[in-house]
Protein backbone atom coordinates (compact mmCIF):
# COMPACT_ATOMS: atom_id res chain seq x y z
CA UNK A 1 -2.13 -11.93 -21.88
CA UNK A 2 -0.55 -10.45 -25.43
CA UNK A 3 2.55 -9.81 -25.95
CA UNK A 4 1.69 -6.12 -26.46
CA UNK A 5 0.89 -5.52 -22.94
CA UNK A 6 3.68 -7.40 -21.66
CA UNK A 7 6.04 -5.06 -24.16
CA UNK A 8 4.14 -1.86 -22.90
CA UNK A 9 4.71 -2.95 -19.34
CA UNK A 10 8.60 -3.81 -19.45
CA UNK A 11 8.42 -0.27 -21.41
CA UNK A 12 6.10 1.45 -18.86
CA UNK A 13 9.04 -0.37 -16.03
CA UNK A 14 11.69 0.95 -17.59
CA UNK A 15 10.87 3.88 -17.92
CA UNK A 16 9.09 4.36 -13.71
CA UNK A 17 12.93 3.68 -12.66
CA UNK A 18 14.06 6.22 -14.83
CA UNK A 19 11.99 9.15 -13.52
CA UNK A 20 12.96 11.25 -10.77
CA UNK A 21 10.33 9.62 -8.47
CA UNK A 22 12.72 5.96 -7.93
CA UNK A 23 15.26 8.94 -6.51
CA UNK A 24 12.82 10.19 -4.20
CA UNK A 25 11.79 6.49 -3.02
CA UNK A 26 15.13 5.30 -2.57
CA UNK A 27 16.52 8.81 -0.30
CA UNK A 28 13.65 8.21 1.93
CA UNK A 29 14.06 5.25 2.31
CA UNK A 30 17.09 5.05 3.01
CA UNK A 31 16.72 7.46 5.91
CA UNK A 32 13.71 5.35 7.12
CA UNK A 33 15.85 2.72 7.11
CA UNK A 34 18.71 4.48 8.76
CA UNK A 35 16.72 6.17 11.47
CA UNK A 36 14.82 3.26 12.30
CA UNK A 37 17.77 1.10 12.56
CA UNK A 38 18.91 3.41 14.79
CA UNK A 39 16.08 3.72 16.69
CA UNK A 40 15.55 0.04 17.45
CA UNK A 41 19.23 -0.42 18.46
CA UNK A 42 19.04 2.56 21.15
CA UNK A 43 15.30 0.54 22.43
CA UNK A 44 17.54 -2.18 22.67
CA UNK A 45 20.43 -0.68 24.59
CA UNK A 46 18.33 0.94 26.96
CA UNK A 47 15.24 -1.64 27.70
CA UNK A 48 17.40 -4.21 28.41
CA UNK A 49 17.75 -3.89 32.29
CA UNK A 50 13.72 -2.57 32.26
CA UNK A 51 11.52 -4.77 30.38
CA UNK A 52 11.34 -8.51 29.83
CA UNK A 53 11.34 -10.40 27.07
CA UNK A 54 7.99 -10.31 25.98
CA UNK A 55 7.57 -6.64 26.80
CA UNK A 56 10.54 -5.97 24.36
CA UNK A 57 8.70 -7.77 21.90
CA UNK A 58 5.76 -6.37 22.60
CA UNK A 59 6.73 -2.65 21.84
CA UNK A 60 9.38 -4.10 19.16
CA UNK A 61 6.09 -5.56 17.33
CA UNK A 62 4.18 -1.63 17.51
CA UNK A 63 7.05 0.07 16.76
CA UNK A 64 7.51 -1.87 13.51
CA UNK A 65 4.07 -1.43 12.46
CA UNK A 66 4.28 1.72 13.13
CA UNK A 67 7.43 2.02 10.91
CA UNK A 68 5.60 -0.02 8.04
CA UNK A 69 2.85 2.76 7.94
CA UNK A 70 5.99 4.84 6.63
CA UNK A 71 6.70 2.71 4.20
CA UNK A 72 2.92 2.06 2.94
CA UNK A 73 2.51 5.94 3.07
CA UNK A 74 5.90 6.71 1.02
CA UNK A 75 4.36 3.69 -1.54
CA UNK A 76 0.97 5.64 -1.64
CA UNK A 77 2.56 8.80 -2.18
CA UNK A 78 4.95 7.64 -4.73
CA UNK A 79 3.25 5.30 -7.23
CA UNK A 80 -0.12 7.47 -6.86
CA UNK A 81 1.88 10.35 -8.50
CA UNK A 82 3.66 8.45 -10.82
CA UNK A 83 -0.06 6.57 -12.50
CA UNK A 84 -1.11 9.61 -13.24
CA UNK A 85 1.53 11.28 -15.37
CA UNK A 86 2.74 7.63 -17.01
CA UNK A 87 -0.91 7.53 -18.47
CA UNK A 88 -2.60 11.38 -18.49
CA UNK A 89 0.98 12.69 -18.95
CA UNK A 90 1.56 10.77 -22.26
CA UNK A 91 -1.82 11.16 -23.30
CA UNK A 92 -2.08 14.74 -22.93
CA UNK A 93 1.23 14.70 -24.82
CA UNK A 94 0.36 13.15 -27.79
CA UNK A 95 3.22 10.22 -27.35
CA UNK A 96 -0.02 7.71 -26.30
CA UNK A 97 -2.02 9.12 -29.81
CA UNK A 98 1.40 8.21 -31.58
CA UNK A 99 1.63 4.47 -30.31
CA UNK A 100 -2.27 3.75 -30.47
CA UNK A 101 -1.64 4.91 -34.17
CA UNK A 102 -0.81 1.46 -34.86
CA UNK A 103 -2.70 -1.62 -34.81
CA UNK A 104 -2.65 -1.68 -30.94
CA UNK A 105 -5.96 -2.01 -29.04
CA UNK A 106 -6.07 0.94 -26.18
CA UNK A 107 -7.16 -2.05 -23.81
CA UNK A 108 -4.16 -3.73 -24.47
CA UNK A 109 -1.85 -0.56 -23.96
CA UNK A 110 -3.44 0.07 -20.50
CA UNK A 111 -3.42 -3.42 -19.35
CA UNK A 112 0.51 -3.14 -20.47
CA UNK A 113 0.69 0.77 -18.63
CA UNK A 114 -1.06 -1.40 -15.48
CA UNK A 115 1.46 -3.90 -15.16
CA UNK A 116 4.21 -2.87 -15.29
CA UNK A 117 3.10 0.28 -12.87
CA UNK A 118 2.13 -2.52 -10.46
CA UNK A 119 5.55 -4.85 -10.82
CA UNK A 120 7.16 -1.43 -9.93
CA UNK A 121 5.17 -0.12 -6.92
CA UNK A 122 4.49 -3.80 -5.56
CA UNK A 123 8.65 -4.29 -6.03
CA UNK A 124 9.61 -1.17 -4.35
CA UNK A 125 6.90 -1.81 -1.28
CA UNK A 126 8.16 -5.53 -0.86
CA UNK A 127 11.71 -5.13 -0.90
CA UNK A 128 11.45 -1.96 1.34
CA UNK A 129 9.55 -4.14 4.05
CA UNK A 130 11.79 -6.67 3.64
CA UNK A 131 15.06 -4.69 4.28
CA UNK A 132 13.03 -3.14 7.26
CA UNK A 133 12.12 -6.28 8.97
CA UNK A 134 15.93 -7.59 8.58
CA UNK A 135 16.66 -4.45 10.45
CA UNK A 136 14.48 -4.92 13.17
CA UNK A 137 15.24 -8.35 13.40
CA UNK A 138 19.30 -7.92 13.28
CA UNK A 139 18.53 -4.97 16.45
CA UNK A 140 16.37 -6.16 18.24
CA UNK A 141 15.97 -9.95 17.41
CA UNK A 142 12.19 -9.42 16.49
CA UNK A 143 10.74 -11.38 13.52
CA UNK A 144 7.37 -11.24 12.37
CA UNK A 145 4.97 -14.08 12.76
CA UNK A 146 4.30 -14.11 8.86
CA UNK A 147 6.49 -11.62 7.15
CA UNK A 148 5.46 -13.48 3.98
CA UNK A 149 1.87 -12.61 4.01
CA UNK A 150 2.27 -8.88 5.68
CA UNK A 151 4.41 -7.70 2.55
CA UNK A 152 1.93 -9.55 0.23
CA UNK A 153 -0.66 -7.61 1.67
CA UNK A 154 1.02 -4.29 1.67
CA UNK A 155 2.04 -5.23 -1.94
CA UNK A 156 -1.71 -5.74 -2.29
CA UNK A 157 -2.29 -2.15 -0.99
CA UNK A 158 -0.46 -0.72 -3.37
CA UNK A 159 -2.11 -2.62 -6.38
CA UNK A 160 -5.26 -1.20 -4.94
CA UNK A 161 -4.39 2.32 -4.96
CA UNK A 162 -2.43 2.03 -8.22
CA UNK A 163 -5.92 0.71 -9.77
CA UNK A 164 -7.87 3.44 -8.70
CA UNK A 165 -4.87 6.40 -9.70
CA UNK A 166 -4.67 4.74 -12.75
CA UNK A 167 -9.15 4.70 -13.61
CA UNK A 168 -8.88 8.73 -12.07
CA UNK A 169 -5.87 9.19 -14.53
CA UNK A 170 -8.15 8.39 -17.38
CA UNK A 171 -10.33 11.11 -16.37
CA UNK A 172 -9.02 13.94 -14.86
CA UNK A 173 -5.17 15.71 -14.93
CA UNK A 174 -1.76 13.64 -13.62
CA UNK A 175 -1.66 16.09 -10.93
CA UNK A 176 -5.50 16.03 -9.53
CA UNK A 177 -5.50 12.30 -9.84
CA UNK A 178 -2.47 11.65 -7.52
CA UNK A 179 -3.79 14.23 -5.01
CA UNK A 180 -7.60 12.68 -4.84
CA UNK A 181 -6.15 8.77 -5.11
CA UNK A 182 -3.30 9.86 -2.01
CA UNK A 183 -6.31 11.71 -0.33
CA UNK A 184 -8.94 8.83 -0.60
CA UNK A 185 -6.59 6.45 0.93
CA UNK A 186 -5.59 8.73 4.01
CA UNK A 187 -9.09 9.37 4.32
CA UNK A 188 -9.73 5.80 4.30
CA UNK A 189 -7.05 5.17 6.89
CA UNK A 190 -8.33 7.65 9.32
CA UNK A 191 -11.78 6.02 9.14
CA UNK A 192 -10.49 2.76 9.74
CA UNK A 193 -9.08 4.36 13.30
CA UNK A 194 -12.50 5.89 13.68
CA UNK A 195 -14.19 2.73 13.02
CA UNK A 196 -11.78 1.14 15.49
CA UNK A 197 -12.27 3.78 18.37
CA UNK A 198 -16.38 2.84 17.82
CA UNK A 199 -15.57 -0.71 18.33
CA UNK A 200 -13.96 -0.83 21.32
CA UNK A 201 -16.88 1.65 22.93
CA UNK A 202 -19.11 -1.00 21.30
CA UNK A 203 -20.94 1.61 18.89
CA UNK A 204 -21.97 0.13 16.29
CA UNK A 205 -23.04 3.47 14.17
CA UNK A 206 -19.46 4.91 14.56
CA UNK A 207 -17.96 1.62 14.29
CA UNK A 208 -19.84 1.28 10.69
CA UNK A 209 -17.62 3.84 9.65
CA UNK A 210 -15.06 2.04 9.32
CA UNK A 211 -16.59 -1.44 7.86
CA UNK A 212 -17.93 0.94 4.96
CA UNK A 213 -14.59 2.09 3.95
CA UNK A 214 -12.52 -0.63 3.84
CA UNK A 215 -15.59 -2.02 1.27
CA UNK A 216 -15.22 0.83 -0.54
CA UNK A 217 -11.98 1.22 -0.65
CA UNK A 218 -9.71 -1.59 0.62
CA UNK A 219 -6.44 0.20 1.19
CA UNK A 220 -7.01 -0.01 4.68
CA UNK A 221 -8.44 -3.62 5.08
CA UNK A 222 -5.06 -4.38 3.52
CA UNK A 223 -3.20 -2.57 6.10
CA UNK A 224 -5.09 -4.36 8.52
CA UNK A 225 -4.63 -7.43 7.71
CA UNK A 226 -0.60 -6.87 7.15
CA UNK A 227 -0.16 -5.52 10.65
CA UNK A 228 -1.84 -8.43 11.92
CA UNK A 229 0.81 -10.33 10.46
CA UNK A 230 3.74 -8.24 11.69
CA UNK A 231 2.37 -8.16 15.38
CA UNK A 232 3.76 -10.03 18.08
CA UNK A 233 0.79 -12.53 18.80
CA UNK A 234 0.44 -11.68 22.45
CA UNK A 235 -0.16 -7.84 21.50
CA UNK A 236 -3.86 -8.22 21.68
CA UNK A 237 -3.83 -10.06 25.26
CA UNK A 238 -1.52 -6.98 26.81
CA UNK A 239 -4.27 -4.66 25.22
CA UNK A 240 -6.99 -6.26 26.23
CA UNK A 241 -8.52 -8.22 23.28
CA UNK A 242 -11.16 -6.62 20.71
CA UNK A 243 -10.27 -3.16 22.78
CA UNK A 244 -7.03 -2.94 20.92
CA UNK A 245 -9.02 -1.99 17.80
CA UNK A 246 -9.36 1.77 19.40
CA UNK A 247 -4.96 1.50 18.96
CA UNK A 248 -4.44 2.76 15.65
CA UNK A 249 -1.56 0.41 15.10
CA UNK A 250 -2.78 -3.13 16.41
CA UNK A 251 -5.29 -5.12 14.25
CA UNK A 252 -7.29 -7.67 16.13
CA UNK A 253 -7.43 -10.48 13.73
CA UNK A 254 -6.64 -11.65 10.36
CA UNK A 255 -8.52 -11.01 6.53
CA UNK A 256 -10.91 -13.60 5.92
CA UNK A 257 -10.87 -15.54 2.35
CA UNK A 258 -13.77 -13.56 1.21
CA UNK A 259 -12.17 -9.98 1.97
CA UNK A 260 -8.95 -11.00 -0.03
CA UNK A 261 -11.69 -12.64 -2.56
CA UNK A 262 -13.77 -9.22 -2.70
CA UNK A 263 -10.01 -6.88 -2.99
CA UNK A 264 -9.62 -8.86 -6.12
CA UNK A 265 -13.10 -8.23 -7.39
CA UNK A 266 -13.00 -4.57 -6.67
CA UNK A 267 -9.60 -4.69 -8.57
CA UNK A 268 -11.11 -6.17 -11.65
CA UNK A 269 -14.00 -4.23 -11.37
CA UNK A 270 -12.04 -0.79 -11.25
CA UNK A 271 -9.45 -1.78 -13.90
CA UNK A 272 -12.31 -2.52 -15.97
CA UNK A 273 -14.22 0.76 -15.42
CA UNK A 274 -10.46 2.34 -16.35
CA UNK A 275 -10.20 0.04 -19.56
CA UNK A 276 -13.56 1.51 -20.57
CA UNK A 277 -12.89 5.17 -19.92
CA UNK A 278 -10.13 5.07 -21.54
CA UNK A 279 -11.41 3.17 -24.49
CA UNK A 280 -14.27 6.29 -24.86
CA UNK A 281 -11.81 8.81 -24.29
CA UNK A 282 -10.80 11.47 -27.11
CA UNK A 283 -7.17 11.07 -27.63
């Protein structure tokens, strides 16, 4: 790696936590945090007479992931909009024709725009989950099984969808980019529940649906693979096995190697279809 991409990217860094978009991140997450602080400590208050141990846990462990969806969602929304005006914006504004003016290969000034786009949304998505799971655990005294590997994953998430906002970027306006990347991965989500819901009534054609997209798209297998690690491990036995998969916020078992193997292909493979649009494109 140059040094030109690494400059770009502590310049591309700087300049994500300057815009008004770190504001927005930080206010709603602080009232995720807040209300779901809140929220856990009133479960707690009030199940304690009710439920046993493992039934606190239980709903503890499906509240959280529920809670996490927030989080991934307010990480889609945010670093989706912010790809596309960091790299369309500047282009369209003549500041990217300025800095290309000089011996710097446009390869080398993505790869820079990339990274430090990715240190920023992968930061904000990590320490979010972190601070969330300390809350949980500090209310209700529930820790994740692997809290390490869920916020990798949801880290990985949003290095996936920052790939693809940044190839659309190259191609189409800030604005439209952010809107199609945000909309592919909701889309992608709700298939993934689809897929689920086919599963459990063991049909395979409607169960297809959801294999396909997290192929095409991986946002979701991500997802998938981070609840897993937030669950409480006896949250498949209460649902009944494989016929959690129809519960939009249980995941029945764990990525395989090749999944996480294939997320990083598709990640080269769509950085490099971005490095080469934006190579062709008229500045």
């Amino acid at each position: 790696m140059n040094r030109v991409a690494l400059t770009i990217a502590g310049l591309t860094l700087r300049e994500a936590t300057r815009r008004r978009v770190l504001m927005a991140l930080a206010v709603l997450t602080v009232v995720l945090l807040a209300l779901s602080g809140w929220g856990f400590s009133r479960f707690a208050a009030e199940s304690g007479g009710t439920l046993t141990s493992g039934e606190a846990r239980l709903t503890a462990s499906i509240l959280l992931n529920l809670v996490m969806f927030g989080y991934s969602l307010i990480a889609a929304l945010g670093t989706a909009f912010l790809a596309g005006p960091t790299l369309s914006g500047e282009t369209e504004s003549g500041i990217a024709l300025a800095v290309l003016a000089r011996p710097i290969r446009r390869s080398s000034f993505l790869l820079g725009k990339w990274l430090g786009l990715v240190a920023f949304g992968s930061g904000y998505v990590t320490l979010a989950g972190l601070a969330q799971v300390v809350v949980v655990g500090l209310t209700v005294d529930y820790w994740p099984p692997e809290p390490v590997a869920a916020l990798a994953l949801l880290a990985g998430q949003t290095v996936v969808l920052l790939t693809l906002a940044v190839l659309l970027s190259t191609v189409i306006s800030p604005m439209a980019s952010g809107v199609v990347a945000v909309g592919l991965f909701c889309t992608t989500w709700v298939a993934g529940v689809v897929g689920g819901i086919g599963a459990a009534l063991d049909n395979d054609a409607v169960a297809r649906v959801g294999t396909v997209s997290r192929v095409l798209l991986p946002t979701d297998g991500l997802w998938r693979g981070a609840m897993h690690a937030f669950q409480d491990p006896s949250a498949l036995l209460q649902f009944g096995g494989a016929d959690g998969q129809a519960f939009p916020f249980l995941s029945v078992a764990p990525l395989t190697p090749a999944y996480l193997a294939w997320t990083a292909l598709w990640v080269a493979m769509v950085w490099g279809l971005a490095a080469v649009s934006f190579v062709r494109r008229d500045l």
